[in-house]
N, C-alpha and C. Protein backbone atom coordinates (compact mmCIF):
# COMPACT_ATOMS: atom_id res chain seq x y z
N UNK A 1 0.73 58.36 -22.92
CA UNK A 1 0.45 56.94 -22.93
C UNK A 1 -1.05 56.71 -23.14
N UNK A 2 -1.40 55.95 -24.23
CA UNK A 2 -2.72 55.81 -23.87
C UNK A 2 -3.50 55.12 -22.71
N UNK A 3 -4.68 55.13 -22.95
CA UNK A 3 -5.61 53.81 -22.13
C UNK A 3 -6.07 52.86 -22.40
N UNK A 4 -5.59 52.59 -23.71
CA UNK A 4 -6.21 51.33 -24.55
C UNK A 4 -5.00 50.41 -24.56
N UNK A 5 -5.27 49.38 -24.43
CA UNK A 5 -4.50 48.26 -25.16
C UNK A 5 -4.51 47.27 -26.64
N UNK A 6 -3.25 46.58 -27.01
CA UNK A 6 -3.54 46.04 -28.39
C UNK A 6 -2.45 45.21 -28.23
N UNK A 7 -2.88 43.99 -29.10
CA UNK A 7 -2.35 42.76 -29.16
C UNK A 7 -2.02 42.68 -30.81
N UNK A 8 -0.68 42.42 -31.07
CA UNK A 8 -0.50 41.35 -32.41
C UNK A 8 -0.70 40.28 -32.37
N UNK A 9 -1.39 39.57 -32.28
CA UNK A 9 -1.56 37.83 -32.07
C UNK A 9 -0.44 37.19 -32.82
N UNK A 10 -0.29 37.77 -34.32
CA UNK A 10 0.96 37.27 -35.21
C UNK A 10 2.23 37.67 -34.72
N UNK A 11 2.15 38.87 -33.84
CA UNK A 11 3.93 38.97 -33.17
C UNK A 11 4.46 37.96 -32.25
N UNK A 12 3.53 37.80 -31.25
CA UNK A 12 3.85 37.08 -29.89
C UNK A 12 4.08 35.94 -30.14
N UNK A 13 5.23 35.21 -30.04
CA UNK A 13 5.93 33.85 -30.17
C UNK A 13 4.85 33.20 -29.11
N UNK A 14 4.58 31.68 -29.85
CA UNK A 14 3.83 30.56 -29.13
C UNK A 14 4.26 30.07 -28.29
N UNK A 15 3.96 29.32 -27.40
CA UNK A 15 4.35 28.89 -26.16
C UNK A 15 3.36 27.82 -26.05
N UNK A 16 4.22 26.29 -25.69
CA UNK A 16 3.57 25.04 -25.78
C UNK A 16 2.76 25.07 -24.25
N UNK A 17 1.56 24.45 -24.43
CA UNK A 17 0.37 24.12 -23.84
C UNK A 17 -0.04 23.07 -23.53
N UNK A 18 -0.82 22.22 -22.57
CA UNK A 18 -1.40 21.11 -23.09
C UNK A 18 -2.52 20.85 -23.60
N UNK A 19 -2.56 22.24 -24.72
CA UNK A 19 -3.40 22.05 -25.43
C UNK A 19 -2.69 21.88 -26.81
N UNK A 20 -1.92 22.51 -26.74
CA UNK A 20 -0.87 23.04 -28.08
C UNK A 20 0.01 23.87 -28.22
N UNK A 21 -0.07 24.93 -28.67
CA UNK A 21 0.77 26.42 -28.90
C UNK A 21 -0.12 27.27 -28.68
N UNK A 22 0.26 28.15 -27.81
CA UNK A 22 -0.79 29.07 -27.54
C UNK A 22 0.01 30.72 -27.18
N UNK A 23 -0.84 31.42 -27.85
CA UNK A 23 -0.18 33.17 -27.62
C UNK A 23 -1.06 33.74 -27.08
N UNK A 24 -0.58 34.30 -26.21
CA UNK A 24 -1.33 34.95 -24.53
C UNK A 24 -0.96 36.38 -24.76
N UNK A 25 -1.92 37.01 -24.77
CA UNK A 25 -1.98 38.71 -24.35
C UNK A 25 -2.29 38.94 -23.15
N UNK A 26 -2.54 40.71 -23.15
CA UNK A 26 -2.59 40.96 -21.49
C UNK A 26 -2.73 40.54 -20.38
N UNK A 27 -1.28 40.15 -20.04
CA UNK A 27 -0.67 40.07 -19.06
C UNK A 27 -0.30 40.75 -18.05
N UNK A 28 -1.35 41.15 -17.26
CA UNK A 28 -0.48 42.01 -16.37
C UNK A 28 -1.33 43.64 -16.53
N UNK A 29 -2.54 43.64 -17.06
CA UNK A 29 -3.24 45.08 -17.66
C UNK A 29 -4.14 45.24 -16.84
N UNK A 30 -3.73 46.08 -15.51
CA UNK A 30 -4.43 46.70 -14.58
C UNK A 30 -6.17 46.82 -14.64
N UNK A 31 -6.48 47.19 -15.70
CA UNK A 31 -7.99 47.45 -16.37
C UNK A 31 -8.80 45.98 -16.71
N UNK A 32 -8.13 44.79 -17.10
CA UNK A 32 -8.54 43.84 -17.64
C UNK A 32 -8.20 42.94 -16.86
N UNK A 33 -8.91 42.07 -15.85
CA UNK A 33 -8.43 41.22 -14.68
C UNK A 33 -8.21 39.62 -15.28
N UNK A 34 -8.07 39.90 -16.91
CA UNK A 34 -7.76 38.39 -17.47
C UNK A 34 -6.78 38.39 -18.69
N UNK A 35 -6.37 37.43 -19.30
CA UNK A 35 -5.30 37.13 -20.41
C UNK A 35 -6.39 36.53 -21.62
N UNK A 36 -6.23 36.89 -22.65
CA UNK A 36 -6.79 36.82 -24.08
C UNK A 36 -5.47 35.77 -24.88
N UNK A 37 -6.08 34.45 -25.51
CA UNK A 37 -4.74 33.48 -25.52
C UNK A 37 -5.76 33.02 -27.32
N UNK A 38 -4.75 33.39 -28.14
CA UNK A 38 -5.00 32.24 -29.84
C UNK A 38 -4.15 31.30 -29.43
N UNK A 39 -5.07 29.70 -29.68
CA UNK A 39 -4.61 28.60 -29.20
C UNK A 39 -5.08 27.86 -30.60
N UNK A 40 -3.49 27.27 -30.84
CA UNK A 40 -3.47 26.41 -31.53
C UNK A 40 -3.18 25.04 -31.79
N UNK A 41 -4.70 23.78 -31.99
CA UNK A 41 -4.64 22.68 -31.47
C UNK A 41 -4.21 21.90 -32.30
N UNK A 42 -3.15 21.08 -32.24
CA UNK A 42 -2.81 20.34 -33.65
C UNK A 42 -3.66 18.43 -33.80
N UNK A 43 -3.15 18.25 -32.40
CA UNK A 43 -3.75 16.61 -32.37
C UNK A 43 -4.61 17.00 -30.90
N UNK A 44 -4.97 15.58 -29.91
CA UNK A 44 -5.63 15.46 -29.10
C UNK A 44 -5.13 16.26 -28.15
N UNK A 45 -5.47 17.23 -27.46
CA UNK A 45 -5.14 18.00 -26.40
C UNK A 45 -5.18 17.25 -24.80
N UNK A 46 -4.19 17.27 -24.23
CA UNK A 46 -3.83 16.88 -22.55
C UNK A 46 -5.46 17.26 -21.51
N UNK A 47 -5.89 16.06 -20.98
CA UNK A 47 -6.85 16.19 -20.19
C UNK A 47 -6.47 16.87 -18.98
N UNK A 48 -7.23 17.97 -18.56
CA UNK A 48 -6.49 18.84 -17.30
C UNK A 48 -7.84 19.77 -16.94
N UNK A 49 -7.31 19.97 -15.93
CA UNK A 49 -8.14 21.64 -15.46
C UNK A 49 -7.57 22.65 -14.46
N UNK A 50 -8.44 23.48 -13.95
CA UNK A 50 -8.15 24.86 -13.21
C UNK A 50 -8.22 24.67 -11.86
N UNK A 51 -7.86 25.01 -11.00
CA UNK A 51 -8.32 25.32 -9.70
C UNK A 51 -9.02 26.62 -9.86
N UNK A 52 -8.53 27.64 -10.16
CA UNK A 52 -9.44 28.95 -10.07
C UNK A 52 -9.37 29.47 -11.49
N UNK A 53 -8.80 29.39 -12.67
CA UNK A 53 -9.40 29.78 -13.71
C UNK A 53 -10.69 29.30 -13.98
N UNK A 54 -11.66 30.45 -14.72
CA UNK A 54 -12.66 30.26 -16.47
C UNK A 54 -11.93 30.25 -17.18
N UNK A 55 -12.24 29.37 -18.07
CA UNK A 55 -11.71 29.72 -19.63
C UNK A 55 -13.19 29.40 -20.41
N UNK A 56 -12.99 30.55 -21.06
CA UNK A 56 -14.60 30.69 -22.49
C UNK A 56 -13.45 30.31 -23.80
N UNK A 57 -13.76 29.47 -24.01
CA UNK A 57 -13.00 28.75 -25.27
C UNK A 57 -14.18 29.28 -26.40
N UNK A 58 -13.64 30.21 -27.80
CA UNK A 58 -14.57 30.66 -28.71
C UNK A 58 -13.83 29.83 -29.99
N UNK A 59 -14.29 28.95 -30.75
CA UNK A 59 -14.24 27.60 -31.89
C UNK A 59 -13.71 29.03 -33.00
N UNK A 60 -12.76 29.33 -33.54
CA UNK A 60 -12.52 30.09 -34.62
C UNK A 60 -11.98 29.42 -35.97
N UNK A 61 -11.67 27.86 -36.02
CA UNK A 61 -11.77 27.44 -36.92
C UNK A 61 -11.43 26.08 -36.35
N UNK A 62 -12.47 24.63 -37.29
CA UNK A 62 -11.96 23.60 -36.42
C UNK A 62 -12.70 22.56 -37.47
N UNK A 63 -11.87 21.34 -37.70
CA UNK A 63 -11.84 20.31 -38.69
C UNK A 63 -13.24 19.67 -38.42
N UNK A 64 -13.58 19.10 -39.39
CA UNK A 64 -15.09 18.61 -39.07
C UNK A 64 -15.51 17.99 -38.04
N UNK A 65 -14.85 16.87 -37.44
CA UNK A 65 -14.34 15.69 -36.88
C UNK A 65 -14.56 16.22 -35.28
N UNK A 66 -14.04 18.03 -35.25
CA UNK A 66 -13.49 18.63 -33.83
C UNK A 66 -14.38 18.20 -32.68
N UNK A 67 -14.00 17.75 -31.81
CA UNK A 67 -14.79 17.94 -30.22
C UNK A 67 -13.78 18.04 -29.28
N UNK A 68 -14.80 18.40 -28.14
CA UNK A 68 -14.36 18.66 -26.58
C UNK A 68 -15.01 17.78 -25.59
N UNK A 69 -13.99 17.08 -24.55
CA UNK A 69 -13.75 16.43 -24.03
C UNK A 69 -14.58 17.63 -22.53
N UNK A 70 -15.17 17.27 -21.66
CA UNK A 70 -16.06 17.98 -20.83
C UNK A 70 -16.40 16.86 -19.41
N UNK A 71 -15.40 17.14 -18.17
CA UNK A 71 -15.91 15.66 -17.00
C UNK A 71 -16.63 14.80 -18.02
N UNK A 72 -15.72 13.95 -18.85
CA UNK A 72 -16.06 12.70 -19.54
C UNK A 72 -16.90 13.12 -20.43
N UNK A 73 -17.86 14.07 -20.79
CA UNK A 73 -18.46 14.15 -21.66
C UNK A 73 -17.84 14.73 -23.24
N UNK A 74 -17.83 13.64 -24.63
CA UNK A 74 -17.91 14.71 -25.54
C UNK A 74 -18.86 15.00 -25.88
N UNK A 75 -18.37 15.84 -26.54
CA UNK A 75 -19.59 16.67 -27.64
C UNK A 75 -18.76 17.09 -28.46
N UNK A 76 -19.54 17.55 -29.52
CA UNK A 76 -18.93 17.81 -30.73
C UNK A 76 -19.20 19.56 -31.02
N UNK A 77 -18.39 19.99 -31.90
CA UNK A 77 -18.22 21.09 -31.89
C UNK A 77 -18.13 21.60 -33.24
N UNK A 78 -18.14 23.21 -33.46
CA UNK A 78 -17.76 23.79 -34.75
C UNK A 78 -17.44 25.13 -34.88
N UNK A 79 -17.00 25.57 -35.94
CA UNK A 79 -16.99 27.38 -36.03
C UNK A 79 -17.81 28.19 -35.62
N UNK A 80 -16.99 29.00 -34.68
CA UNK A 80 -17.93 30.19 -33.86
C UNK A 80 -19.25 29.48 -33.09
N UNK A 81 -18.76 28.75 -32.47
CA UNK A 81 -19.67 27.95 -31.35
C UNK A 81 -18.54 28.31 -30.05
N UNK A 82 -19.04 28.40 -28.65
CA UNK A 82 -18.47 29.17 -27.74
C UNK A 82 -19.08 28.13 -26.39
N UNK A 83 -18.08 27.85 -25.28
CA UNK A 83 -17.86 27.13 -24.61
C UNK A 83 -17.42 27.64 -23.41
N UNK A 84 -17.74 28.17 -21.83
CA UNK A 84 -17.57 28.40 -21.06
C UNK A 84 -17.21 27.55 -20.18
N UNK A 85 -16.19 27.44 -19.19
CA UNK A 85 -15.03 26.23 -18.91
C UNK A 85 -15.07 26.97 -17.28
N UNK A 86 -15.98 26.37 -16.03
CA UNK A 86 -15.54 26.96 -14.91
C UNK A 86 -14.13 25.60 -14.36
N UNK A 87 -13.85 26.39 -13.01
CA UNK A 87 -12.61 25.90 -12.16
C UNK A 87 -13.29 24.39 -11.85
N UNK A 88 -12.26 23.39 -12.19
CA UNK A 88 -12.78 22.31 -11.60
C UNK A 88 -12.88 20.97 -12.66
N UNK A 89 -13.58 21.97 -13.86
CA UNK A 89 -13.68 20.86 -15.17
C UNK A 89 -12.85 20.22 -15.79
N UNK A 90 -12.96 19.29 -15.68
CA UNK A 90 -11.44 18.31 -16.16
C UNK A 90 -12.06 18.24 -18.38
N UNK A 91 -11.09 19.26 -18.73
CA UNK A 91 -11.24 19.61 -20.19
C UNK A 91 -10.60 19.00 -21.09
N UNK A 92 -10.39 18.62 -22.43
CA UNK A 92 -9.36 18.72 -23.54
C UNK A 92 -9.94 18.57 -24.73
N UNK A 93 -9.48 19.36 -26.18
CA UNK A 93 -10.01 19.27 -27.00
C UNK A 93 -9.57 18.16 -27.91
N UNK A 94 -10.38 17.88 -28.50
CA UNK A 94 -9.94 16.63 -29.49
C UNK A 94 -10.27 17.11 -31.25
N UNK A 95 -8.97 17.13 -31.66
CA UNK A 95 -8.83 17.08 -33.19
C UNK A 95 -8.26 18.77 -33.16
N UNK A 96 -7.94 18.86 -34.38
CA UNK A 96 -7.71 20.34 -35.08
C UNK A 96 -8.54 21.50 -34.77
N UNK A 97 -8.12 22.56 -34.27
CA UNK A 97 -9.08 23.62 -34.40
C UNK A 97 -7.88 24.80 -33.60
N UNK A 98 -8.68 25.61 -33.80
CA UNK A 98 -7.68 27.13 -33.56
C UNK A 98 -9.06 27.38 -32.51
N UNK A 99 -8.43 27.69 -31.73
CA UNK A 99 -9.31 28.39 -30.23
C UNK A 99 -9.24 29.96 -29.72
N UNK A 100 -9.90 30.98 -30.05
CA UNK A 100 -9.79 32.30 -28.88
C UNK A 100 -10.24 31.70 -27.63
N UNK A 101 -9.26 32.09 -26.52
CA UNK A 101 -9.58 31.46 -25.28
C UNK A 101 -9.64 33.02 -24.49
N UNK A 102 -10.34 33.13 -23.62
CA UNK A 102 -10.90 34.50 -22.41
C UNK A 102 -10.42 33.28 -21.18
N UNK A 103 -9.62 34.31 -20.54
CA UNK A 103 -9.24 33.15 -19.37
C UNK A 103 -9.47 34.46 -17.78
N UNK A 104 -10.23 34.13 -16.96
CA UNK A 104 -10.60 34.86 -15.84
C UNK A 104 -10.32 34.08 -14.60
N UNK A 105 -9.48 34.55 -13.74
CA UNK A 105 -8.97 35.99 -13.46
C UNK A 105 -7.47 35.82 -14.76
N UNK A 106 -6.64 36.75 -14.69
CA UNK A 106 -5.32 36.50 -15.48
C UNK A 106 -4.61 34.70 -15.60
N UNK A 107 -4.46 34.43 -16.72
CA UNK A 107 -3.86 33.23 -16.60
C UNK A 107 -2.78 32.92 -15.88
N UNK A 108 -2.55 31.66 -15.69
CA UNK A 108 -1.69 31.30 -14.33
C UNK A 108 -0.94 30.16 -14.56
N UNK A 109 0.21 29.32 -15.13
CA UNK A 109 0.67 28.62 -15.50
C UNK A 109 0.84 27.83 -14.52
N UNK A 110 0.90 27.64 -13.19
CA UNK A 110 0.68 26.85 -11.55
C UNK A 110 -0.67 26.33 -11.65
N UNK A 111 -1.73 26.95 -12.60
CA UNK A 111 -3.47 26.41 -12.18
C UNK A 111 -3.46 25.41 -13.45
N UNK A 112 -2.38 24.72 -13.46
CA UNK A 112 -2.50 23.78 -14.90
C UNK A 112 -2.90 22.42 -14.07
N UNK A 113 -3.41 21.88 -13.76
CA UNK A 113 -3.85 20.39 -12.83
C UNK A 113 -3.85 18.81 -13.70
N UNK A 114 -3.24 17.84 -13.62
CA UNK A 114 -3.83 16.79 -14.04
C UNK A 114 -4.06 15.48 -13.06
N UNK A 115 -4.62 14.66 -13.96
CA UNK A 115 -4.83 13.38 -12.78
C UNK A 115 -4.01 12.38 -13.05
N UNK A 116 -3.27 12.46 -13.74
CA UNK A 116 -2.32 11.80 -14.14
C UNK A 116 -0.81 11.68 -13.97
C-alpha cells in the first residue's frame, strides 16, 4: 500500500452545496487533518459559515463580474487570487467561478450555519 494519496477530481460525483456542486477528497486520510473540495459556483452562493472550519478558497477560474461576500463586506475577486475564511465568517460567493477550497480540520457537513 502506498503512503501517498490521489484524487480524480473528474471521477468523484458532485454533491450540492450552498455554494454549488462541490467534489471533496480526503476524507478520512490519517496524514492530512483536512478535505481538498473543486467547487463549482454557478449563480449567487448561500450566505453561511463555520463554527470550527477554515476554508482557504483558491479563485481557479471566475467571470469578470466574480466577488465574495465577507461579514458584509464585498470585494471583488479574480484568477489565482486566494482567500483565507476563519470559523465564524459569515461567507458567499457571488457570480461564476470554479473554487479549490483547503478546508481545516476535515470537512464537516453539521458546521454548515445560517442566519436564516
Amino acid at each position: 500500500m502506498p503512503r501517498w494519496k490521489f484524487a480524480d477530481f473528474a471521477s468523484i460525483p458532485p454533491v450540492p452545496c450552498p455554494c454549488g456542486l462541490a467534489r471533496r477528497a480526503f476524507h478520512g486520510i490519517s496524514e492530512f487533518p483536512g478535505t481538498i473540495h473543486i467547487t463549482e459556483i454557478q449563480e449567487n452562493a448561500r450566505l453561511h459559515y463555520h463554527k470550527t472550519l477554515t476554508e482557504t478558497y483558491v479563485f481557479l477560474k471566475c467571470e469578470a463580474d466574480a466577488q465574495m461576500e465577507l461579514d458584509g463586506e464585498i470585494i471583488p475577486i479574480r484568477e489565482l487570487q486566494s482567500i483565507v475564511i476563519p470559523p465564524g465568517v459569515r461567507h458567499r460567493a457571488l457570480g461564476r467561478m470554479t473554487v479549490l477550497i483547503v478546508v481545516l480540520p476535515e470537512f464537516d457537513p453539521q458546521d454548515e450555519w445560517f442566519d436564516e
